[in-house]
PDB file of N, CA and C in Angstrom:
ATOM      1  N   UNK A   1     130.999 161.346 131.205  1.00  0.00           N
ATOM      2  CA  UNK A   1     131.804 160.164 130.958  1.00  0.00           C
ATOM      3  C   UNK A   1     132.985 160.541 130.061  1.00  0.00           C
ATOM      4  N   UNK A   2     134.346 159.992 130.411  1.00  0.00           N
ATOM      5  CA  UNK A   2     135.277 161.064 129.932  1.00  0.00           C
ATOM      6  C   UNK A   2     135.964 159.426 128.817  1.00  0.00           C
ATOM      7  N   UNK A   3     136.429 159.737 127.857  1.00  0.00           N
ATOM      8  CA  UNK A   3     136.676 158.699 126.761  1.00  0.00           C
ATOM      9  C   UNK A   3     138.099 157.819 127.533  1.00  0.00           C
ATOM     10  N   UNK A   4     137.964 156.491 127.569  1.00  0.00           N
ATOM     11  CA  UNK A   4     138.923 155.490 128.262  1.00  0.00           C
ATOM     12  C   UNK A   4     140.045 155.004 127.025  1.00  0.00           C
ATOM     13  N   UNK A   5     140.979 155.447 127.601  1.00  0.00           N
ATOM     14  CA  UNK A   5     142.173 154.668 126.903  1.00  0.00           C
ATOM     15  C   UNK A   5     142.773 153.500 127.556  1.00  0.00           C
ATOM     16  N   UNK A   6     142.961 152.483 127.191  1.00  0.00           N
ATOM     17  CA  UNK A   6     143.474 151.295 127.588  1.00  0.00           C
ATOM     18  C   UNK A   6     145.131 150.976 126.914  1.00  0.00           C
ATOM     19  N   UNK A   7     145.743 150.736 127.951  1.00  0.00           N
ATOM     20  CA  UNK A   7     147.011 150.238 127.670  1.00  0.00           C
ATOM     21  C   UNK A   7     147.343 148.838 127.665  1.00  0.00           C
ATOM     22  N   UNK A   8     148.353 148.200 126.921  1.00  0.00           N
ATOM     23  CA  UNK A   8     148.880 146.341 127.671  1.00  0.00           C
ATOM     24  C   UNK A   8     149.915 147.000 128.300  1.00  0.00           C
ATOM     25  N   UNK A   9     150.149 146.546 129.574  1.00  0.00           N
ATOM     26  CA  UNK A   9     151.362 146.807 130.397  1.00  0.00           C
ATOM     27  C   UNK A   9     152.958 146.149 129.278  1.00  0.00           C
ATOM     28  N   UNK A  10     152.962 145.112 128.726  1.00  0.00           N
ATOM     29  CA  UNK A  10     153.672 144.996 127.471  1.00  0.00           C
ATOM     30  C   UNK A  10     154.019 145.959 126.944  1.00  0.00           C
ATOM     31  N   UNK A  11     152.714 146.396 125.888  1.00  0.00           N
ATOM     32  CA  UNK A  11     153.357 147.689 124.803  1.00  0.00           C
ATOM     33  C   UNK A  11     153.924 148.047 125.759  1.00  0.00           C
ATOM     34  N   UNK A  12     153.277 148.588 127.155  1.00  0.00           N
ATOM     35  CA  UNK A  12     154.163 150.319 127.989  1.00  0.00           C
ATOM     36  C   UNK A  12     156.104 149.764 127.833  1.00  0.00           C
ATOM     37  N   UNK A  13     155.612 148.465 127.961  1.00  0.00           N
ATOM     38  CA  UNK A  13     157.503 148.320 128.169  1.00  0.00           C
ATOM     39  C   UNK A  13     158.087 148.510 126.984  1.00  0.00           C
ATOM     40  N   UNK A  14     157.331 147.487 125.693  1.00  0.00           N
ATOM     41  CA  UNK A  14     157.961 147.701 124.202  1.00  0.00           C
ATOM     42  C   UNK A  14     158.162 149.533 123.910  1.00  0.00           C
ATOM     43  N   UNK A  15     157.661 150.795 124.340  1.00  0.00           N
ATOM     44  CA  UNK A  15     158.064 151.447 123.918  1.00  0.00           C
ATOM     45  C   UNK A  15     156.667 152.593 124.236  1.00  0.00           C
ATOM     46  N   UNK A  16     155.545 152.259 125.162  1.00  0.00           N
ATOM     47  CA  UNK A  16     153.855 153.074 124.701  1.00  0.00           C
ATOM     48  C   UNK A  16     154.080 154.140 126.226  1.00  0.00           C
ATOM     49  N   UNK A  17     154.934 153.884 126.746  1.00  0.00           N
ATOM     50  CA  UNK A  17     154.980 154.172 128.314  1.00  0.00           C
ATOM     51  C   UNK A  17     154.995 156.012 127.993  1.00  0.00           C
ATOM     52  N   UNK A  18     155.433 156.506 127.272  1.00  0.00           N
ATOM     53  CA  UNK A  18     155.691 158.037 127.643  1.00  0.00           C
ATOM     54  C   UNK A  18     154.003 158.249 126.627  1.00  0.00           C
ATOM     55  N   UNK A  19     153.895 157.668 125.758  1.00  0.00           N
ATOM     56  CA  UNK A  19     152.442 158.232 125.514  1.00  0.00           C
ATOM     57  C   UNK A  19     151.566 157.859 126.592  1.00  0.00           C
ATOM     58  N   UNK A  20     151.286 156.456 127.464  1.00  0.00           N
ATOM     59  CA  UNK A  20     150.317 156.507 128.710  1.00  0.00           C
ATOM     60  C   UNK A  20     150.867 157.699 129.740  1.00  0.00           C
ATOM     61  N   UNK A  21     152.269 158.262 129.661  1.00  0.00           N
ATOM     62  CA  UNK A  21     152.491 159.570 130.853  1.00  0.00           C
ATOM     63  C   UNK A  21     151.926 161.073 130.338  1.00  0.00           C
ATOM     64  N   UNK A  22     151.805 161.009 129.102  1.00  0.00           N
ATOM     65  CA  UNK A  22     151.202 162.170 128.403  1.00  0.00           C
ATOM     66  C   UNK A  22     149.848 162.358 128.728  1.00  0.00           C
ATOM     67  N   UNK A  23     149.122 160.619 128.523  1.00  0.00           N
ATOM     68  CA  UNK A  23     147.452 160.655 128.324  1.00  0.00           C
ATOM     69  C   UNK A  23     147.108 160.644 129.423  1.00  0.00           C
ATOM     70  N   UNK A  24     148.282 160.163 130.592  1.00  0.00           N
ATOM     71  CA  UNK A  24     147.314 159.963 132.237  1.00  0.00           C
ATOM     72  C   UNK A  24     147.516 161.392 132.792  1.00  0.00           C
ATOM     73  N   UNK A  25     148.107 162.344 132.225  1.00  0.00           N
ATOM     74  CA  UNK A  25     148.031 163.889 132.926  1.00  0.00           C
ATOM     75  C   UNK A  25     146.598 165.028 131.947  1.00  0.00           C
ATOM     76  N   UNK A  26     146.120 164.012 131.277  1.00  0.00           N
ATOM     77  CA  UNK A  26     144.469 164.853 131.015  1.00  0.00           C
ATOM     78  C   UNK A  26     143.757 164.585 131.512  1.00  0.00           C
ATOM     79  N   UNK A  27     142.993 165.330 132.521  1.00  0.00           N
ATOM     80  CA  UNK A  27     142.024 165.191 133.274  1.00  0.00           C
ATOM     81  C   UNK A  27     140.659 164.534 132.495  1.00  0.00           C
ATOM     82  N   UNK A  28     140.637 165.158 131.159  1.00  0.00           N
ATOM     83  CA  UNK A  28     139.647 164.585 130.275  1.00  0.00           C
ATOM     84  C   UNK A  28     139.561 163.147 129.741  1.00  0.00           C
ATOM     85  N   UNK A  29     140.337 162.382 130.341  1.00  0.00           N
ATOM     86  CA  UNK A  29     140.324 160.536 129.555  1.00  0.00           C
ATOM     87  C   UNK A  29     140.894 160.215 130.964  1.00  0.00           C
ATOM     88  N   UNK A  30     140.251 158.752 131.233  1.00  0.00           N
ATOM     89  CA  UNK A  30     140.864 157.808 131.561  1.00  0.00           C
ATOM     90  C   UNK A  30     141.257 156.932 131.284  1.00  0.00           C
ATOM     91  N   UNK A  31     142.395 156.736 131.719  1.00  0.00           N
ATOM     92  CA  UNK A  31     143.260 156.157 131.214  1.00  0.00           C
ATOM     93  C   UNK A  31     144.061 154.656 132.360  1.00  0.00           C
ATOM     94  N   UNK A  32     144.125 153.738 131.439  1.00  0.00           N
ATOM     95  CA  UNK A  32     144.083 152.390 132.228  1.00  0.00           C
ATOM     96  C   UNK A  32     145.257 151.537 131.979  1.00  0.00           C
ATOM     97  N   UNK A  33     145.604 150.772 132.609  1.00  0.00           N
ATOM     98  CA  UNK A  33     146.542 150.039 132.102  1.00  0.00           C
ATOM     99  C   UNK A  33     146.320 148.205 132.592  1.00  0.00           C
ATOM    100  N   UNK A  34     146.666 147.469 131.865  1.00  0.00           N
ATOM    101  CA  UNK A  34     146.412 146.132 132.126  1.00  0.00           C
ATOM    102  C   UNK A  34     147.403 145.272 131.609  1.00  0.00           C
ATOM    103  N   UNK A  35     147.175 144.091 132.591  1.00  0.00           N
ATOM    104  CA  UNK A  35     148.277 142.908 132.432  1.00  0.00           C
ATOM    105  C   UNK A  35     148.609 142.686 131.250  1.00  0.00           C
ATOM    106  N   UNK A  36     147.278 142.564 130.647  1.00  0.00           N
ATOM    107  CA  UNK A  36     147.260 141.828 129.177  1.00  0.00           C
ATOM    108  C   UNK A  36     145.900 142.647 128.545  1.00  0.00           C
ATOM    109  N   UNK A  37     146.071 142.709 126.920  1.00  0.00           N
ATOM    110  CA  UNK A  37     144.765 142.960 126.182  1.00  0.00           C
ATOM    111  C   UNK A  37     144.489 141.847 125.621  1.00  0.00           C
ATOM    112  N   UNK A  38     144.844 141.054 125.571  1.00  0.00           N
ATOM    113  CA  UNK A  38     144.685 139.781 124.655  1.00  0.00           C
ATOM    114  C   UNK A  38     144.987 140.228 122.881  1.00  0.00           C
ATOM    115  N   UNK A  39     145.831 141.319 122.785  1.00  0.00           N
ATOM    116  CA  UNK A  39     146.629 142.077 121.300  1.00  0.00           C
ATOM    117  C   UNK A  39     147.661 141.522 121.360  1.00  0.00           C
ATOM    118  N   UNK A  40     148.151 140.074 121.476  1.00  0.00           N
ATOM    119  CA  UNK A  40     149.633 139.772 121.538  1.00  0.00           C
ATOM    120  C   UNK A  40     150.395 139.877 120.310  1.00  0.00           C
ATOM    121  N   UNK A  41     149.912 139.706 119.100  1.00  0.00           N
ATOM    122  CA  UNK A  41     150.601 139.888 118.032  1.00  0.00           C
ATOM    123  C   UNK A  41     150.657 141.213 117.512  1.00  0.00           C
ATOM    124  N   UNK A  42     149.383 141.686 117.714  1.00  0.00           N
ATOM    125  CA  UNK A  42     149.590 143.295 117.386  1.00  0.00           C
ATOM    126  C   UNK A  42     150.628 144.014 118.253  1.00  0.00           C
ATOM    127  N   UNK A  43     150.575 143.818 119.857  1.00  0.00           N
ATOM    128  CA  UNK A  43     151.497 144.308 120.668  1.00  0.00           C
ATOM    129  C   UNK A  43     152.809 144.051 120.668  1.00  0.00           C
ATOM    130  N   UNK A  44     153.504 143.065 119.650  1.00  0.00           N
ATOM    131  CA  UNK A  44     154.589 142.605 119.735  1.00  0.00           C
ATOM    132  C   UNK A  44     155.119 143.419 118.276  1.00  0.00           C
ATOM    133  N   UNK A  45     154.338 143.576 117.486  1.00  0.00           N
ATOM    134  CA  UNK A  45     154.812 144.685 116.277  1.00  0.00           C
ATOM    135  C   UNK A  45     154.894 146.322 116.424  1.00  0.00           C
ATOM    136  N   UNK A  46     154.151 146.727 117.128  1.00  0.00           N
ATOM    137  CA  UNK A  46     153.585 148.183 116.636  1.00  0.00           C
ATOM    138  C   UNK A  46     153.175 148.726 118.210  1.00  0.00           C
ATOM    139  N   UNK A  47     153.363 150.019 118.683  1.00  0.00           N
ATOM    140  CA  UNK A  47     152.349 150.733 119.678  1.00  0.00           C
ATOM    141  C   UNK A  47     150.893 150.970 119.505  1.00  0.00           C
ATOM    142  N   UNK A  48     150.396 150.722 120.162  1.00  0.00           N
ATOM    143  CA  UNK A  48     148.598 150.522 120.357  1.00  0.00           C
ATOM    144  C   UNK A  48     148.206 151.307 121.425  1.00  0.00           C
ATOM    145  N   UNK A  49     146.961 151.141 121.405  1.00  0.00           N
ATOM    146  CA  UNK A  49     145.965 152.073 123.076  1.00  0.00           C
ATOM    147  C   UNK A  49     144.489 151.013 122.429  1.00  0.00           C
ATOM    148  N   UNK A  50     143.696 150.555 123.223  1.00  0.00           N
ATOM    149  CA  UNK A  50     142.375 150.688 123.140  1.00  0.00           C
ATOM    150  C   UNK A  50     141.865 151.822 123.550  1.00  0.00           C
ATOM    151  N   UNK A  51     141.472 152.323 122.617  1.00  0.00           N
ATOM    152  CA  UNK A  51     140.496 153.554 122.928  1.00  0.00           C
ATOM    153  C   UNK A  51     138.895 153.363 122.767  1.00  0.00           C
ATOM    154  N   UNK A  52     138.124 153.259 123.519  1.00  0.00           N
ATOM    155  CA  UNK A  52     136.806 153.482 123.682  1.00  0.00           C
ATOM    156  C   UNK A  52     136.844 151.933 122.737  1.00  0.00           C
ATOM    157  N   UNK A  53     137.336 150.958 123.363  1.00  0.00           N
ATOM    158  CA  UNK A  53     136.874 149.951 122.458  1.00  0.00           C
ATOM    159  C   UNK A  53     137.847 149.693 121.658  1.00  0.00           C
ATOM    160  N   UNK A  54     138.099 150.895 120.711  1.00  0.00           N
ATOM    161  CA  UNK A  54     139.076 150.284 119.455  1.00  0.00           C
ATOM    162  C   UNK A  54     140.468 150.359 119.234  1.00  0.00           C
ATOM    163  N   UNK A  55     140.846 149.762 118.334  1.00  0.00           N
ATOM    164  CA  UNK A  55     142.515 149.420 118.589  1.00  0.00           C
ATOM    165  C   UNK A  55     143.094 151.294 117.965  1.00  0.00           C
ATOM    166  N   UNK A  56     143.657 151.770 118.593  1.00  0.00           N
ATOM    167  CA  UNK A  56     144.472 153.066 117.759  1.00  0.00           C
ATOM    168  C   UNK A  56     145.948 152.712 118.101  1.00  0.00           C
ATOM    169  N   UNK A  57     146.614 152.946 116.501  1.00  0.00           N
ATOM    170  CA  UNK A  57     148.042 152.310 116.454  1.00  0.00           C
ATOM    171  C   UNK A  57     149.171 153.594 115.883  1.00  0.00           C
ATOM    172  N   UNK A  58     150.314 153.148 116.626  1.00  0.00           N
ATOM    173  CA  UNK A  58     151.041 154.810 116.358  1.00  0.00           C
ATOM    174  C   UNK A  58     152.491 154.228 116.057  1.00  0.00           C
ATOM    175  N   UNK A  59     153.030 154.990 115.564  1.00  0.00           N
ATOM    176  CA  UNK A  59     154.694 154.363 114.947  1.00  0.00           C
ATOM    177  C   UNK A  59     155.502 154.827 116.276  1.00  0.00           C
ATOM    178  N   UNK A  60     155.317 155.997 117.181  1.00  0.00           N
ATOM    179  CA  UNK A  60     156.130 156.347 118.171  1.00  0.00           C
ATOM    180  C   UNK A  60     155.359 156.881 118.933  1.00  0.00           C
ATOM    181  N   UNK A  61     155.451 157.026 120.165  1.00  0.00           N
ATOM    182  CA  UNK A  61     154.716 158.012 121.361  1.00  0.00           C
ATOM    183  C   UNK A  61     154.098 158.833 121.067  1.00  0.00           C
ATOM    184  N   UNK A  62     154.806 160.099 120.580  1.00  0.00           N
ATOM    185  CA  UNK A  62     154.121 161.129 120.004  1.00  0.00           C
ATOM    186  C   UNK A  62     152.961 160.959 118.865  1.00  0.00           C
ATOM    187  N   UNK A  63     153.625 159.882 118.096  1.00  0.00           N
ATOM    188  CA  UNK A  63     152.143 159.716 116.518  1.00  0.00           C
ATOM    189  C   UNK A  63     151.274 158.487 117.901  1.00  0.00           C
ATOM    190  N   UNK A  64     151.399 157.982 118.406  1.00  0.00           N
ATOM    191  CA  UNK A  64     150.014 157.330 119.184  1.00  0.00           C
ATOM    192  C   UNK A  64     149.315 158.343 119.747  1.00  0.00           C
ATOM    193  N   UNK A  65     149.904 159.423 120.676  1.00  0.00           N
ATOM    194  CA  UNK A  65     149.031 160.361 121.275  1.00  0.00           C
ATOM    195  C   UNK A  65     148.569 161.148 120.537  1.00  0.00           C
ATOM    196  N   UNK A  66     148.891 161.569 119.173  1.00  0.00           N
ATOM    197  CA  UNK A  66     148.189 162.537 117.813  1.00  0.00           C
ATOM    198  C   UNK A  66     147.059 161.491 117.731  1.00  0.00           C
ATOM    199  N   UNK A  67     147.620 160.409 117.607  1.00  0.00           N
ATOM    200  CA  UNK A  67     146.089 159.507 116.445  1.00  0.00           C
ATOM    201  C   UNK A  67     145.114 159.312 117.688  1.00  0.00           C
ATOM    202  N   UNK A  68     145.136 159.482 118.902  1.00  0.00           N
ATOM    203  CA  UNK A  68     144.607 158.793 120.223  1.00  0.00           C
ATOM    204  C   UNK A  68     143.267 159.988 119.721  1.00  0.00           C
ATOM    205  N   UNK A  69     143.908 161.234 120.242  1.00  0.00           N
ATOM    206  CA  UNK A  69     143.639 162.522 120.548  1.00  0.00           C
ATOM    207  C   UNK A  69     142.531 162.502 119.167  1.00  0.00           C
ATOM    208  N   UNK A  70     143.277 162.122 117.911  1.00  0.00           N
ATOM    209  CA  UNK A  70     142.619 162.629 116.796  1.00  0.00           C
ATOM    210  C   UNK A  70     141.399 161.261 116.658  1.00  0.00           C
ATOM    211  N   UNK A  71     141.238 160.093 116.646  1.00  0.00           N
ATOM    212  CA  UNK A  71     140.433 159.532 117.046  1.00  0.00           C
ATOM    213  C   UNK A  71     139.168 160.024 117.935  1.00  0.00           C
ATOM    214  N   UNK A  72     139.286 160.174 119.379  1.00  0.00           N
ATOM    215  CA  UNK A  72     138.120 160.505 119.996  1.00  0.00           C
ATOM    216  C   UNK A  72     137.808 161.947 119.536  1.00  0.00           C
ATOM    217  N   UNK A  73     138.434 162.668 119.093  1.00  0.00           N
ATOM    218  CA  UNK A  73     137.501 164.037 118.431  1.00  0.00           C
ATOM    219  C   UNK A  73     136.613 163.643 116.758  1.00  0.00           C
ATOM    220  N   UNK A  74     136.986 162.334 116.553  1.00  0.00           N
ATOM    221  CA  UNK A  74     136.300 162.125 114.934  1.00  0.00           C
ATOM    222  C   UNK A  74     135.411 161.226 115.635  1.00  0.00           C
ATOM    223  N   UNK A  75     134.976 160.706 116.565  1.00  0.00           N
ATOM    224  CA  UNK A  75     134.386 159.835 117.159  1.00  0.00           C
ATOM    225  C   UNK A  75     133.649 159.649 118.737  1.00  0.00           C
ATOM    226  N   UNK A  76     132.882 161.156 118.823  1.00  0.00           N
ATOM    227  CA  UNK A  76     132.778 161.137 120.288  1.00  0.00           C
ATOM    228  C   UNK A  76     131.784 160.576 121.017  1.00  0.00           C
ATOM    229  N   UNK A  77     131.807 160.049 121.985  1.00  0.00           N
ATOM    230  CA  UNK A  77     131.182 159.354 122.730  1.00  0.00           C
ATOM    231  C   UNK A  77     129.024 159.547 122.651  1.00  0.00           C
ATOM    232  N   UNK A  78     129.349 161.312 123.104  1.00  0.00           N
ATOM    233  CA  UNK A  78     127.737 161.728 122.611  1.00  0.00           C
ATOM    234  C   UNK A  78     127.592 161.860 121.552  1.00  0.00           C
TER     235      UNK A  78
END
C-alpha cells in the first residue's frame, strides 16, 4: 500500500499544481486530486496536500513536496 496524497483541484489552481506534477511521477504514492476537500479556508490561504489523512502545508511547491516527502518518512504507514 503505497502512502496517498490528496489534492483540492482549487489549491492546484491557487498555486499546488507543479508540486501534484512532482508527486504524480513517484511510482511510490498515490496521488489524487478532487473537486473539493472541504479545506476552504485553509485552501484559500496557504498550499496543502492531504496526506494519509492529514493536512501537510507548504509556503511554495517545492517546501510542500519537502514537508509531503518529510512527513510520510516520520510517519509510515507500517
Amino acid at each position: 500500500m503505497n502512502p496517498m496524497v490528496e489534492f483540492c483541484i482549487s489549491n492546484l489552481a491557487n498555486g499546488s499544481q507543479e508540486a501534484f506534477e512532482i508527486l504524480e511521477q513517484d511510482p511510490n504514492l498515490d496521488v489524487l486530486e478532487y473537486g473539493c476537500l472541504s479545506y476552504c479556508s485553509l485552501c484559500s490561504e496557504t498550499l496543502f496536500a492531504i496526506v494519509n489523512g492529514d493536512v501537510v502545508e507548504g509556503e511554495s511547491s517545492a517546501d510542500l513536496v519537502a514537508k509531503i516527502y518529510a512527513y510520510i518518512e516520520e510517519n509510515p504507514l507500517f
